[in-house]
PDB file of N, CA and C in Angstrom:
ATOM      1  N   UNK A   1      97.763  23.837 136.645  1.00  0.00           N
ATOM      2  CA  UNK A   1      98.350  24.788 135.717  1.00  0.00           C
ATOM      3  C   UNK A   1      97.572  24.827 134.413  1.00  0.00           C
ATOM      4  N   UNK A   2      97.002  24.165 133.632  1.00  0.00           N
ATOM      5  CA  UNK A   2      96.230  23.542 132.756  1.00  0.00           C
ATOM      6  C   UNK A   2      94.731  24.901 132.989  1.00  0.00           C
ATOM      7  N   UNK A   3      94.169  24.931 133.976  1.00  0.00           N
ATOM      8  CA  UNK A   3      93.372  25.688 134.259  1.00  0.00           C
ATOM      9  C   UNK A   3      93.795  27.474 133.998  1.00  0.00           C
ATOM     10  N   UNK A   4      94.873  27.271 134.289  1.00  0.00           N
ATOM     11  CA  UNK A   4      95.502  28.895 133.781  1.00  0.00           C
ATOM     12  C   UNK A   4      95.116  29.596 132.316  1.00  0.00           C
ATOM     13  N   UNK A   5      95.905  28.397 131.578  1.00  0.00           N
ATOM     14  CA  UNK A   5      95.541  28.650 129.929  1.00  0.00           C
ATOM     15  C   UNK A   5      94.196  28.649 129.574  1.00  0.00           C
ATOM     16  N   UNK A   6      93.045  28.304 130.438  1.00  0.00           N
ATOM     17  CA  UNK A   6      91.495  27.702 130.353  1.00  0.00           C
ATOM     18  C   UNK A   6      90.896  29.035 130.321  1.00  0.00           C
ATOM     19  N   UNK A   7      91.514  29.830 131.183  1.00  0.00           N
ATOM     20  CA  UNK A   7      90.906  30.766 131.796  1.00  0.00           C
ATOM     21  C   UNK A   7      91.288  32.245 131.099  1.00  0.00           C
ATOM     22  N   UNK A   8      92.163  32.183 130.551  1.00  0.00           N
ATOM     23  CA  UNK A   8      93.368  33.412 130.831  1.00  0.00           C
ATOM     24  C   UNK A   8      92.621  33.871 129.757  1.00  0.00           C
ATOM     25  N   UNK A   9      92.931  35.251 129.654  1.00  0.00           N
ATOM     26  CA  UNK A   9      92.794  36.415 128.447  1.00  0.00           C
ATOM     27  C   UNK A   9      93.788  35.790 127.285  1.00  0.00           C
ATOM     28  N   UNK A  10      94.641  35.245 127.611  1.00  0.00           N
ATOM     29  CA  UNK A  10      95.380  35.223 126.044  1.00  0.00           C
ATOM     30  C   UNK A  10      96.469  34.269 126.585  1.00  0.00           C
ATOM     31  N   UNK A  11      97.660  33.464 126.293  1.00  0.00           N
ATOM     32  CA  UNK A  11      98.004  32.307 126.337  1.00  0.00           C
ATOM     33  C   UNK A  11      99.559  32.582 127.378  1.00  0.00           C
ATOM     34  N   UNK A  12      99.473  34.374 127.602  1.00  0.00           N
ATOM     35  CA  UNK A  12     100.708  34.615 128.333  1.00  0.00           C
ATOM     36  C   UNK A  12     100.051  35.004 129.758  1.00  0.00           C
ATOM     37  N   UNK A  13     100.696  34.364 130.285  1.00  0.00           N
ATOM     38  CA  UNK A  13      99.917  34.697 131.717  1.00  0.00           C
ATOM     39  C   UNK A  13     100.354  35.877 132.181  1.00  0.00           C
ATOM     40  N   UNK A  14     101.665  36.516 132.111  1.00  0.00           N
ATOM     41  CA  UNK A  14     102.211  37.823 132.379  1.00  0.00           C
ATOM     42  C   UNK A  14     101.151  38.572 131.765  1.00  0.00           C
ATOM     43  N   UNK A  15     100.743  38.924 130.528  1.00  0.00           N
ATOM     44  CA  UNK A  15     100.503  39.697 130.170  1.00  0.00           C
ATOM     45  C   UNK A  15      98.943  39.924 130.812  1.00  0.00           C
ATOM     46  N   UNK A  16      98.241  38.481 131.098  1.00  0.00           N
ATOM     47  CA  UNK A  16      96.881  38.220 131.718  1.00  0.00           C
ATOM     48  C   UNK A  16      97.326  39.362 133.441  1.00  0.00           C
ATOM     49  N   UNK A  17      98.277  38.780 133.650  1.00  0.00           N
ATOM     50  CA  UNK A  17      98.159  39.766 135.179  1.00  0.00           C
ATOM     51  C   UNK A  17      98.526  41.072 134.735  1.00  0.00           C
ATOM     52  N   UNK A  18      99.047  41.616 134.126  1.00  0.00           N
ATOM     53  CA  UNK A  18      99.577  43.072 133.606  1.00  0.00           C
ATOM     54  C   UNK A  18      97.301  43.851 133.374  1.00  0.00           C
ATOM     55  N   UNK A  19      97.202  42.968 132.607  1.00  0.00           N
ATOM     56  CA  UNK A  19      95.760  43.081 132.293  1.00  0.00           C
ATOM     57  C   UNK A  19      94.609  43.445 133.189  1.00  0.00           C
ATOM     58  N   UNK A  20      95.141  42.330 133.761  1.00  0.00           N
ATOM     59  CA  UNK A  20      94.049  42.762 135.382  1.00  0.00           C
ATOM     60  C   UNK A  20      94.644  43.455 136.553  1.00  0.00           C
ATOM     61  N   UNK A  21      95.530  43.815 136.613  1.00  0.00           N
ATOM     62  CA  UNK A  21      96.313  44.635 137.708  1.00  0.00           C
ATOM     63  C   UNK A  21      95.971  46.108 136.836  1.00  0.00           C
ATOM     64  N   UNK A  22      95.701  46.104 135.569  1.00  0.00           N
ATOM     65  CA  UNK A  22      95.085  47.688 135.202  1.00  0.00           C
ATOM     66  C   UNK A  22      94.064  47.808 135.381  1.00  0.00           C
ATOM     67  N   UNK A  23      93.077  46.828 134.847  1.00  0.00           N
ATOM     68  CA  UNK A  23      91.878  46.577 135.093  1.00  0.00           C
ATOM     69  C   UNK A  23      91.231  47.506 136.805  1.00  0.00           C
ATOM     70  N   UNK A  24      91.684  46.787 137.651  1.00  0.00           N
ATOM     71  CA  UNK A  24      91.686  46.968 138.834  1.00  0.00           C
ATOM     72  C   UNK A  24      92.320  48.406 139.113  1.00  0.00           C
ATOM     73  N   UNK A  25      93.546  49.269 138.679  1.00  0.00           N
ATOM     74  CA  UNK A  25      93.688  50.109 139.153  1.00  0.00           C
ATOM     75  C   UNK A  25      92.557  51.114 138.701  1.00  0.00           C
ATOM     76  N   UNK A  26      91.788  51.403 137.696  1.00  0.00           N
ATOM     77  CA  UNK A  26      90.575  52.047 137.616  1.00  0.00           C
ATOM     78  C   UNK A  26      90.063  52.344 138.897  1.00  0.00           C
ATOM     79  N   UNK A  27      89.806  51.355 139.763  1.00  0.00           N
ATOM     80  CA  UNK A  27      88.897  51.389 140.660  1.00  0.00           C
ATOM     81  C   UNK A  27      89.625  51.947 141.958  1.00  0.00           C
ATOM     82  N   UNK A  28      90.862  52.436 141.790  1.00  0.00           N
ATOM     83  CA  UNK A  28      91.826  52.996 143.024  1.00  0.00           C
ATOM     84  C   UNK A  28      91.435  52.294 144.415  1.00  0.00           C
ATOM     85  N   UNK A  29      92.308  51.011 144.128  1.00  0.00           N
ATOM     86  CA  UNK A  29      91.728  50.349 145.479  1.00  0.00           C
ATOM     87  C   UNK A  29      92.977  51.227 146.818  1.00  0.00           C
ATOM     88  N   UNK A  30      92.783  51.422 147.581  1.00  0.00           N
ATOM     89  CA  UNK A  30      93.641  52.338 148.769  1.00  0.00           C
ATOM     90  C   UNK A  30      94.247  51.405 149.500  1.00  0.00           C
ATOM     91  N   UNK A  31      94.420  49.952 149.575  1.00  0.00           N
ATOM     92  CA  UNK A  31      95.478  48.823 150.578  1.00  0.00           C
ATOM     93  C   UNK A  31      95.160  47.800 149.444  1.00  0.00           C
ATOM     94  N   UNK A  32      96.521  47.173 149.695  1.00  0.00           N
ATOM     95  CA  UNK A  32      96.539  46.026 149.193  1.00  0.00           C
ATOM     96  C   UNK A  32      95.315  45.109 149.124  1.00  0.00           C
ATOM     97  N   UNK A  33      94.881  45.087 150.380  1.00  0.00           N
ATOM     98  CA  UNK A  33      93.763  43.969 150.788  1.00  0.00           C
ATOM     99  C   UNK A  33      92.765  44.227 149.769  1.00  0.00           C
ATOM    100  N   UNK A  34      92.332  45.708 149.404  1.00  0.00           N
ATOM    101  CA  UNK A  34      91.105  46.266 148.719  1.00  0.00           C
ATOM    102  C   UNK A  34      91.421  45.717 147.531  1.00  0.00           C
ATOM    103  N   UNK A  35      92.397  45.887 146.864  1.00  0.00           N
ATOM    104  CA  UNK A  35      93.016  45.584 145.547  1.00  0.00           C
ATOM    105  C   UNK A  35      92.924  43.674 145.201  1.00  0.00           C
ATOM    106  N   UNK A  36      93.219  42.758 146.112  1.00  0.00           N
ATOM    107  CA  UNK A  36      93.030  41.567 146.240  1.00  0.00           C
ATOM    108  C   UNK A  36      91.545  41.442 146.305  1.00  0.00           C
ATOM    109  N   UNK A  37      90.376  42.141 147.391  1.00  0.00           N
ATOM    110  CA  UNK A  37      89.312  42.065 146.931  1.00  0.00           C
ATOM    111  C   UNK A  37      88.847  42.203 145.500  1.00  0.00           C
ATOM    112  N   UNK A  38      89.252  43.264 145.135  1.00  0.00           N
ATOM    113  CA  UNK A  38      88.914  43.805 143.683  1.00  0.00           C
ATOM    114  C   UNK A  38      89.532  42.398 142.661  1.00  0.00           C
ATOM    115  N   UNK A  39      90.692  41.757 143.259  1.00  0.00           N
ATOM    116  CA  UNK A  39      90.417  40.791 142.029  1.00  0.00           C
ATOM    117  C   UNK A  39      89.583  39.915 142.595  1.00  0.00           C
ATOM    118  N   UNK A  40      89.472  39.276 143.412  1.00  0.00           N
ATOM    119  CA  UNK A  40      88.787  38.134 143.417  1.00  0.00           C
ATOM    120  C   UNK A  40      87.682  38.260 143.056  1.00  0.00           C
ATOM    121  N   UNK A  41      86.764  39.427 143.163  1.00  0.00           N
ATOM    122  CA  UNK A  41      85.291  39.646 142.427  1.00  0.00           C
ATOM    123  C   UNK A  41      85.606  39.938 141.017  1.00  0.00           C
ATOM    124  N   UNK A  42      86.265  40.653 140.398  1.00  0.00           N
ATOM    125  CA  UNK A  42      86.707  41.478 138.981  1.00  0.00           C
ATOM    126  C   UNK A  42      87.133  39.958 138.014  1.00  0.00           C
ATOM    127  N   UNK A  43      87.362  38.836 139.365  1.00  0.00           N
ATOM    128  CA  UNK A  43      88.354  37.902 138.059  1.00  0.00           C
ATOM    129  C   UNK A  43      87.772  36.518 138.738  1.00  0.00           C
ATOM    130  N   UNK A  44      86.374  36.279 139.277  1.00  0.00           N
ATOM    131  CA  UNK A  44      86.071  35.044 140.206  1.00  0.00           C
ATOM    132  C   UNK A  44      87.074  33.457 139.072  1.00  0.00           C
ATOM    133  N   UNK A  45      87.044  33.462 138.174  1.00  0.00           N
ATOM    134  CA  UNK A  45      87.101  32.487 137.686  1.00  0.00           C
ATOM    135  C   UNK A  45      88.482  32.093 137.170  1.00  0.00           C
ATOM    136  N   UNK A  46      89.109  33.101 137.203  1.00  0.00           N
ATOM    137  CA  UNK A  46      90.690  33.200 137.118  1.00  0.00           C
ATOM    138  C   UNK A  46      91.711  32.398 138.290  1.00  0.00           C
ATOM    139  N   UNK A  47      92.525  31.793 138.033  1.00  0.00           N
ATOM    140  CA  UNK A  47      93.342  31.135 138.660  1.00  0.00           C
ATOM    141  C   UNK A  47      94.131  32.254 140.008  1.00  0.00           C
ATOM    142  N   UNK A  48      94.075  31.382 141.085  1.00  0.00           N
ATOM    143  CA  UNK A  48      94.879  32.137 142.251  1.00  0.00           C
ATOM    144  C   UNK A  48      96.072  32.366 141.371  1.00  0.00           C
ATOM    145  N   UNK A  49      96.567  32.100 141.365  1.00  0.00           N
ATOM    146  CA  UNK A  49      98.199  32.414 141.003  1.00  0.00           C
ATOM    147  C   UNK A  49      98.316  33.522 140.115  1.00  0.00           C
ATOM    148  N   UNK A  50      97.278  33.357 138.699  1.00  0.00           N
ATOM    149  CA  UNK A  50      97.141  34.943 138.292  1.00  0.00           C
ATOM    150  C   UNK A  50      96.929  35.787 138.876  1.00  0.00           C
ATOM    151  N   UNK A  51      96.038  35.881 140.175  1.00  0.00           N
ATOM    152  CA  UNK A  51      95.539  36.943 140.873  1.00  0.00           C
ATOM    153  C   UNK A  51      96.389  37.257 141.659  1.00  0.00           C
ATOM    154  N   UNK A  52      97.451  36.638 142.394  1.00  0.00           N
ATOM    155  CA  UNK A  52      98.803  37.102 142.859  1.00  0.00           C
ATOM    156  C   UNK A  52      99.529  37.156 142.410  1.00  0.00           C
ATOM    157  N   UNK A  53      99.901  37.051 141.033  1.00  0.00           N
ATOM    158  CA  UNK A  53     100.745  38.002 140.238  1.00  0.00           C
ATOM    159  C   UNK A  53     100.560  39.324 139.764  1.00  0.00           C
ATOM    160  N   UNK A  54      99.029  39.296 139.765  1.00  0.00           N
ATOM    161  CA  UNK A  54      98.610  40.828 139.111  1.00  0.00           C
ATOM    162  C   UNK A  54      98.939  41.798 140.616  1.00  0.00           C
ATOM    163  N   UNK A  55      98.118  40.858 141.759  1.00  0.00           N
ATOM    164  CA  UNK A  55      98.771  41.666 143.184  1.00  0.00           C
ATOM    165  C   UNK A  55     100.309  41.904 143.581  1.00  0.00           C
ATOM    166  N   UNK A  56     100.966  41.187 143.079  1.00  0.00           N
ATOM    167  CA  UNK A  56     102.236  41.816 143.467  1.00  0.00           C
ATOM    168  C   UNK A  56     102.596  42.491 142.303  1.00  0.00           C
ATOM    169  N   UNK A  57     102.291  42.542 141.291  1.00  0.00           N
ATOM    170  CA  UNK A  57     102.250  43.840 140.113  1.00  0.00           C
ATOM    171  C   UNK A  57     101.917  45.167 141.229  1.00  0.00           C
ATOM    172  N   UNK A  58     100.839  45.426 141.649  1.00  0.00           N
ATOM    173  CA  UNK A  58      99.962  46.576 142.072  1.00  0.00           C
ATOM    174  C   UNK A  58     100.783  46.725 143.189  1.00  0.00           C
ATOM    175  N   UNK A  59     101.001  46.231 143.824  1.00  0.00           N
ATOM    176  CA  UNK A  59     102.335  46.152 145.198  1.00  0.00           C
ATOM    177  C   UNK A  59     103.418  46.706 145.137  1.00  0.00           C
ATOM    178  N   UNK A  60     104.208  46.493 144.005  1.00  0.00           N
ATOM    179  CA  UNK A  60     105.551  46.660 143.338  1.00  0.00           C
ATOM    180  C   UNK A  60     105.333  48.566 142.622  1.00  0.00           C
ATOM    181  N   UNK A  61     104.069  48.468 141.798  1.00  0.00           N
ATOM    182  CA  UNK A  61     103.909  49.528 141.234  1.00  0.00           C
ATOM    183  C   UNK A  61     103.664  50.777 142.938  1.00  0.00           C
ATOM    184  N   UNK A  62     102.983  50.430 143.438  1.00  0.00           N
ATOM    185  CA  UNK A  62     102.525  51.425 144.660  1.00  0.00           C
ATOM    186  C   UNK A  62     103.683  51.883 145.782  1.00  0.00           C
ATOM    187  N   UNK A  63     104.998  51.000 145.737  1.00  0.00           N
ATOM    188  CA  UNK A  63     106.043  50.951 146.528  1.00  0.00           C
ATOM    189  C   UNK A  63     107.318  51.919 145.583  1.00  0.00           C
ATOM    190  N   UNK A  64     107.121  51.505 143.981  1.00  0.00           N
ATOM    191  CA  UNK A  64     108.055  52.827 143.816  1.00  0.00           C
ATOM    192  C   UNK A  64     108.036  54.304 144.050  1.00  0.00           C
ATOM    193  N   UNK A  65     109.313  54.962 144.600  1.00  0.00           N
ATOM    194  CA  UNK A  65     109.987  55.599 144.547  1.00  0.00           C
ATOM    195  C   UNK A  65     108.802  56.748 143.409  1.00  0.00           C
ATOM    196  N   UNK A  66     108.637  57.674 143.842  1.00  0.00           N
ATOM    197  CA  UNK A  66     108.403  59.246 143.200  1.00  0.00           C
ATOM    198  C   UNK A  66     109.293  59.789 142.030  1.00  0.00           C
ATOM    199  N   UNK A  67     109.165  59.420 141.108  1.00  0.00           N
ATOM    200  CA  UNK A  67     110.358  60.413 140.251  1.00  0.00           C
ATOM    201  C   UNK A  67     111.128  59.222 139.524  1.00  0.00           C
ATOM    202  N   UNK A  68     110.570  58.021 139.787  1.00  0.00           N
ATOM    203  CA  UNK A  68     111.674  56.897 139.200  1.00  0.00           C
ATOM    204  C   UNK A  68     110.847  56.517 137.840  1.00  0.00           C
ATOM    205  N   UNK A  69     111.557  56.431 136.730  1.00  0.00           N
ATOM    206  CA  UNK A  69     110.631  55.609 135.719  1.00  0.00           C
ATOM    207  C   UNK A  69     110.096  54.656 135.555  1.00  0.00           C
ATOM    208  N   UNK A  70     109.419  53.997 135.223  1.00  0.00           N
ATOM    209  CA  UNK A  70     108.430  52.847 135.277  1.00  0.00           C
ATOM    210  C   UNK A  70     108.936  51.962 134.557  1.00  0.00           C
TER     211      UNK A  70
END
């Protein structure tokens, strides 16, 4: 866990995955899988656990509902 704070953009890790889950939508990854690629190259040095938080960010965002607010 120690490695998180080492790494991170700034000392909140939420906000570190909010960060890179935008980061990444730039690049309109089309499946999940593409989007997990896209971090693991976009963020090599970043902690797994950030990188599956920012992925189930991008997951969560791609599964709402049409017409619902954000």
């Amino acid at each position: 866990m120690g490695q998180a704070l080492l790494t991170s953009r700034s000392a909140n890790p939420a906000a570190d995955a909010v960060w890179m889950a935008e980061t990444v939508m730039q690049f309109s990854p089309a499946t999940d899988s593409e989007a997990l690629k896209l971090l693991r190259a976009s963020f090599p040095d970043c902690p797994l656990s950030l990188r599956v938080a920012a992925l189930n960010l991008l997951m969560r965002q791609s599964r709402r509902p049409v017409g619902l607010p954000r």
